[in-house]
Protein backbone atom coordinates (compact mmCIF):
# COMPACT_ATOMS: atom_id res chain seq x y z
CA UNK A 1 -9.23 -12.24 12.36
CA UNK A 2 -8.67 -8.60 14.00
CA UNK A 3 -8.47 -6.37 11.62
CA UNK A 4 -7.40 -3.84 13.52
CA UNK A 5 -4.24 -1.35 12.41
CA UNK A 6 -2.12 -2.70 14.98
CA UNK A 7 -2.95 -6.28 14.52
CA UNK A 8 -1.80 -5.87 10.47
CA UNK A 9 1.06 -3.16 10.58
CA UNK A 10 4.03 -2.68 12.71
CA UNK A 11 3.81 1.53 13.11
CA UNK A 12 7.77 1.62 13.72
CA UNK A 13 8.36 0.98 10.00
CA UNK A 14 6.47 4.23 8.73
CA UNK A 15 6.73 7.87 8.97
CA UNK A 16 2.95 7.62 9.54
CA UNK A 17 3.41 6.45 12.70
CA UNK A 18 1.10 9.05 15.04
CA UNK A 19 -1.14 9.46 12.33
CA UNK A 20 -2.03 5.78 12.12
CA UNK A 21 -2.59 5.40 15.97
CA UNK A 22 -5.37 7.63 15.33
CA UNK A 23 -7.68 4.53 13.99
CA UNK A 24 -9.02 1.86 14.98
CA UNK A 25 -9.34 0.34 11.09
CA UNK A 26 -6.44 0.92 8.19
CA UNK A 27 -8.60 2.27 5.54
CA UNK A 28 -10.12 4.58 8.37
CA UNK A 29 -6.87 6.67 7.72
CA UNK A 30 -7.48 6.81 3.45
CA UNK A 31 -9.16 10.02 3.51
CA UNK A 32 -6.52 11.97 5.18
CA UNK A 33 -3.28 11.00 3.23
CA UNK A 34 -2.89 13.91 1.10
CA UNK A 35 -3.36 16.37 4.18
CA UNK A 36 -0.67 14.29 6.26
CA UNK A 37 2.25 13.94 3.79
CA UNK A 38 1.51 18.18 3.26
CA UNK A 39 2.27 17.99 6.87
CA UNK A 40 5.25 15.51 7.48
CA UNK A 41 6.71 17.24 4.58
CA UNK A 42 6.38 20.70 5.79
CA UNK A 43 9.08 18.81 8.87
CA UNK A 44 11.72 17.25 6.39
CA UNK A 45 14.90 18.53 6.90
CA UNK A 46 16.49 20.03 3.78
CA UNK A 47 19.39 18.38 4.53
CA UNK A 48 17.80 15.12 4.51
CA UNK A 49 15.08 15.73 1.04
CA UNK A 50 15.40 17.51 -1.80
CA UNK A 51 12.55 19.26 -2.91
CA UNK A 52 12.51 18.59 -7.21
CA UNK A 53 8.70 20.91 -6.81
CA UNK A 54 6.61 22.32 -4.72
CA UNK A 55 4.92 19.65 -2.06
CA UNK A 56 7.29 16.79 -3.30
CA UNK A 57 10.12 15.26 -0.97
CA UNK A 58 12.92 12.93 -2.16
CA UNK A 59 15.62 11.94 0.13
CA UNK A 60 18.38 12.47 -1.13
CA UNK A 61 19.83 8.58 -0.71
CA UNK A 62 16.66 7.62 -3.06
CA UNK A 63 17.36 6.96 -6.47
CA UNK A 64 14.63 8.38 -9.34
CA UNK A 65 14.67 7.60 -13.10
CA UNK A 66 14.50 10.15 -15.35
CA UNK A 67 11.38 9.24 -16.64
CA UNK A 68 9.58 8.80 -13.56
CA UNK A 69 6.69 10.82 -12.67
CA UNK A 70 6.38 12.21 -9.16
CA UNK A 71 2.98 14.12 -8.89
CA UNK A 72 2.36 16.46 -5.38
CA UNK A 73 1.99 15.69 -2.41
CA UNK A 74 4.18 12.39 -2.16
CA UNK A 75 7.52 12.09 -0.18
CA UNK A 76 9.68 9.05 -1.04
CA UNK A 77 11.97 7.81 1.32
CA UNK A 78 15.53 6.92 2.23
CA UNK A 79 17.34 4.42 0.06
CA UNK A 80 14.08 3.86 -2.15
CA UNK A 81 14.48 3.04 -6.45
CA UNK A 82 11.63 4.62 -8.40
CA UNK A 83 12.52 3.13 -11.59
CA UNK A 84 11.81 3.82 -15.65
CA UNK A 85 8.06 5.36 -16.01
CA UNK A 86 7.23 4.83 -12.64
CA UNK A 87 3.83 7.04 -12.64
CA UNK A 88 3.03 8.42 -8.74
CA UNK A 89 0.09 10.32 -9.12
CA UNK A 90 -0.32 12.22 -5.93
CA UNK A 91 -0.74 11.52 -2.31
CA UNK A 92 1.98 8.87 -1.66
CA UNK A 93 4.16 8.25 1.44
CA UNK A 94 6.77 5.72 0.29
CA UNK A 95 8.75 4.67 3.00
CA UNK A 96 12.47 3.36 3.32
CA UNK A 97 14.21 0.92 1.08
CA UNK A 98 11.07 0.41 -1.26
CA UNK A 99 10.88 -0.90 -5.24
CA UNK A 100 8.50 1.30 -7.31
CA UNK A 101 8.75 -0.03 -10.74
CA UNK A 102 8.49 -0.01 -14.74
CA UNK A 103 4.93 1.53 -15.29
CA UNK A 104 3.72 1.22 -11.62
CA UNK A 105 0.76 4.17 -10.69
CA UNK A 106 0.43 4.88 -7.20
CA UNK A 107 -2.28 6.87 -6.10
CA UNK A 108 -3.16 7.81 -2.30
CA UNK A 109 -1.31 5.37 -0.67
CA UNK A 110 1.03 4.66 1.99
CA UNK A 111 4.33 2.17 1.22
CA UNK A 112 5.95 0.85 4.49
CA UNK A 113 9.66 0.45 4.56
CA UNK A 114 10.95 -1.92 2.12
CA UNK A 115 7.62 -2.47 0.35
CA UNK A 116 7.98 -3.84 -3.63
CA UNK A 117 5.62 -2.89 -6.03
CA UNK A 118 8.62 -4.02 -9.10
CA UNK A 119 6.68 -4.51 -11.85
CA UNK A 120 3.34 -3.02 -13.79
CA UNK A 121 1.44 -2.72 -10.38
CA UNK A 122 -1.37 -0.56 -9.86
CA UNK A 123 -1.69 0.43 -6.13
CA UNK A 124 -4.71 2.75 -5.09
CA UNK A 125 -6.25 3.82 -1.99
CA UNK A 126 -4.13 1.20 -0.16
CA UNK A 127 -1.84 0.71 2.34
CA UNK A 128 0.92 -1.76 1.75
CA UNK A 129 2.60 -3.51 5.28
CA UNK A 130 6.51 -3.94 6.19
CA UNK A 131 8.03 -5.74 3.54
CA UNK A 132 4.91 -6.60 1.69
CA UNK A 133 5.68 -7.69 -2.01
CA UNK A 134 3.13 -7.31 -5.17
CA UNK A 135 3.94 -9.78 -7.86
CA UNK A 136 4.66 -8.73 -11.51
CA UNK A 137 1.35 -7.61 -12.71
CA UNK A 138 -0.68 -7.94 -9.58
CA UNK A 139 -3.03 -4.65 -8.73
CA UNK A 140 -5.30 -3.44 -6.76
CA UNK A 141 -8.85 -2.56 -7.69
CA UNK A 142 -10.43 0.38 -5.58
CA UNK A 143 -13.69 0.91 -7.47
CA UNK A 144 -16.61 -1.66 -7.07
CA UNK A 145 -18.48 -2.10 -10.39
CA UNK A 146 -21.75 -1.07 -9.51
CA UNK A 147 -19.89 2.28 -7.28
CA UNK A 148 -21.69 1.08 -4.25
CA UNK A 149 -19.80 1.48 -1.33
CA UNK A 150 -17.37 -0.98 0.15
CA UNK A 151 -17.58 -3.33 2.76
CA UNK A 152 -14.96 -5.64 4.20
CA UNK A 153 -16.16 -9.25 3.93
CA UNK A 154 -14.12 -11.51 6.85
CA UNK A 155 -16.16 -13.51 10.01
CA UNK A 156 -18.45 -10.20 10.12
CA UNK A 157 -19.22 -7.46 7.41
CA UNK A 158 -17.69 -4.01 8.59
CA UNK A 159 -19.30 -1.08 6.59
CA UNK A 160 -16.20 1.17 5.23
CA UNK A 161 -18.19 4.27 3.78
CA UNK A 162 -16.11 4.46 1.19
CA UNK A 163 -16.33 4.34 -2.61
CA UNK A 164 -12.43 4.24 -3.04
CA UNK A 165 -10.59 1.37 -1.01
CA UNK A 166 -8.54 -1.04 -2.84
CA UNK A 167 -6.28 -3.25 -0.17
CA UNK A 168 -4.70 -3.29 3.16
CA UNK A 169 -1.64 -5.77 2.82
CA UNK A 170 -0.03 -7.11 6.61
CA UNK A 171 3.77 -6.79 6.75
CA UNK A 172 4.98 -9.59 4.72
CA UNK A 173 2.21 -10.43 2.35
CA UNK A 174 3.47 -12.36 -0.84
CA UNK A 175 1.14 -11.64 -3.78
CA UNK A 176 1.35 -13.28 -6.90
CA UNK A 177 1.73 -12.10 -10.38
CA UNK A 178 -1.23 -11.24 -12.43
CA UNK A 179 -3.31 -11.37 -8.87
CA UNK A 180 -6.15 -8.58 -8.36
CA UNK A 181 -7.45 -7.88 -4.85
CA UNK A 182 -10.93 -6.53 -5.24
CA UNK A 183 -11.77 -3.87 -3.34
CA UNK A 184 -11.44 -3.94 0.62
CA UNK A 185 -9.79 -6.88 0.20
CA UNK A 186 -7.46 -7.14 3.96
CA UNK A 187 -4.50 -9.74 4.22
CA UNK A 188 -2.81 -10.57 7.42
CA UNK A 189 0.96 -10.78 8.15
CA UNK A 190 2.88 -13.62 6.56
CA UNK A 191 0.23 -14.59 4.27
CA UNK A 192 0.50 -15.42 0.53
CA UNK A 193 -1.44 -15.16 -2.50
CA UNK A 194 -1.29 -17.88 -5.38
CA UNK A 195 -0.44 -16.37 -8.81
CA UNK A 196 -3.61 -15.21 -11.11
CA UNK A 197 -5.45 -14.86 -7.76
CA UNK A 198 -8.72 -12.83 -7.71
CA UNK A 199 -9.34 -12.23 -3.86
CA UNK A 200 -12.11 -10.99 -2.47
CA UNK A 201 -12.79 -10.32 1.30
CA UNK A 202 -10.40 -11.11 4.30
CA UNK A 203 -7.37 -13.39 4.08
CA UNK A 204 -6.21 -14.63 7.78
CA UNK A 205 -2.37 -14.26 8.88
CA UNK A 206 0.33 -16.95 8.18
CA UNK A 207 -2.35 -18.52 5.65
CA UNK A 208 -2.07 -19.58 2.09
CA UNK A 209 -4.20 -18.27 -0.46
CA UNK A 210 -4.80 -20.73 -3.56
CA UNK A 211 -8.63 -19.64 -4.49
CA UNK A 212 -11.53 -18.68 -2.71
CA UNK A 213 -12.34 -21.65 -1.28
CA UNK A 214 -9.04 -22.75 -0.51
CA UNK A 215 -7.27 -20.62 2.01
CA UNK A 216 -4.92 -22.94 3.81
CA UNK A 217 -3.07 -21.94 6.82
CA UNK A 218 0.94 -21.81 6.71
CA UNK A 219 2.94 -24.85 7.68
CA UNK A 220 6.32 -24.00 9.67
């Protein structure tokens, strides 16, 4: 599998665009979310975003609960629901047309359009594909247990240099609920992930994940 950006992510369906063409690898581009939404924000037309505080864009089509916490720097897009104790803790470019639910944390990440994270999802360090989904309950872990540094596990090992990397999700990954992808975990486009999943390592495109030693591809 290539795991290269442009091989997991369609780059029209983000205002990350440029930024992203940068890399070669997703999680390449982790480091230097904070500094880009600063910058993409800086752009936003006030006609467009509403600015709630300082370094935090909402447009103004996006609908935020109350009780939802929006921490700097994150911009949240057109026509996106950040619902009931939704907890974004800084560094977050949601896109268009995305679910960020009851109790989900989001920390330096980037949502592509239309990306759901509905229900009790933790998403760090990650970067969430067109239309991916995350399953009630389903999270991402970022921080290896023995805080060696990650390496992406697929046909060859790729070295990522970083402590923090939780998961790169194609456009259209299903994951199921309760599922945890360990860290620098990478699933391709159209592929799904069984319910109560722990995955570790790569997960091909148009495949079927049931466990570890069952990754079947897609039929149809």
């Amino acid at each position: 599998m290539n795991l290269a950006i442009t091989d997991l992510l369609d780059l029209s369906h983000t205002l990350a665009t440029e930024y992203l063409r940068q890399f070669q690898y997703p999680w390449q581009a982790l480091d230097g979310i904070k500094e880009l939404i600063l910058s993409l924000g800086a752009g936003l037309s006030p006609e467009e975003y509403d600015q709630p505080q300082e370094h935090v864009w909402v447009h103004k089509t996006a609908k935020v609960a109350p009780t939802a916490y929006l921490g700097a720097p994150c911009i949240i897009g057109p026509d996106t629901e950040v619902r009931h104790c939704a907890f974004i803790r800084g560094s977050a470019l949601v896109g268009a047309g995305c679910v960020v639910g009851n109790s989900v944390e989001l920390k330096n990440v980037i949502l592509f359009d239309n990306v759901q994270t509905p229900h009790y999802n933790y998403v760090g360090d990650s970067i969430l594909g067109y239309k991916s989904h995350m399953g009630a309950g389903s999270i991402t872990s970022n921080v290896k247990s023995d805080k060696t540094l990650v390496v992406v596990k697929g046909e060859e090992e790729i070295p990522t240099g970083r402590k923090k990397m939780g998961a790169i999700l194609g456009d259209f990954v299903e994951v199921g609920c309760n599922s945890v992808l360990n860290p620098g975990t990478v699933i391709g486009r159209h592929s799904s992930v069984y319910p109560t999943s722990c995955v570790r390592g790569v997960v091909p495109e148009n495949c079927i994940y049931k466990d570890q030693s069952r990754i079947v591809p897609r039929k149809g």
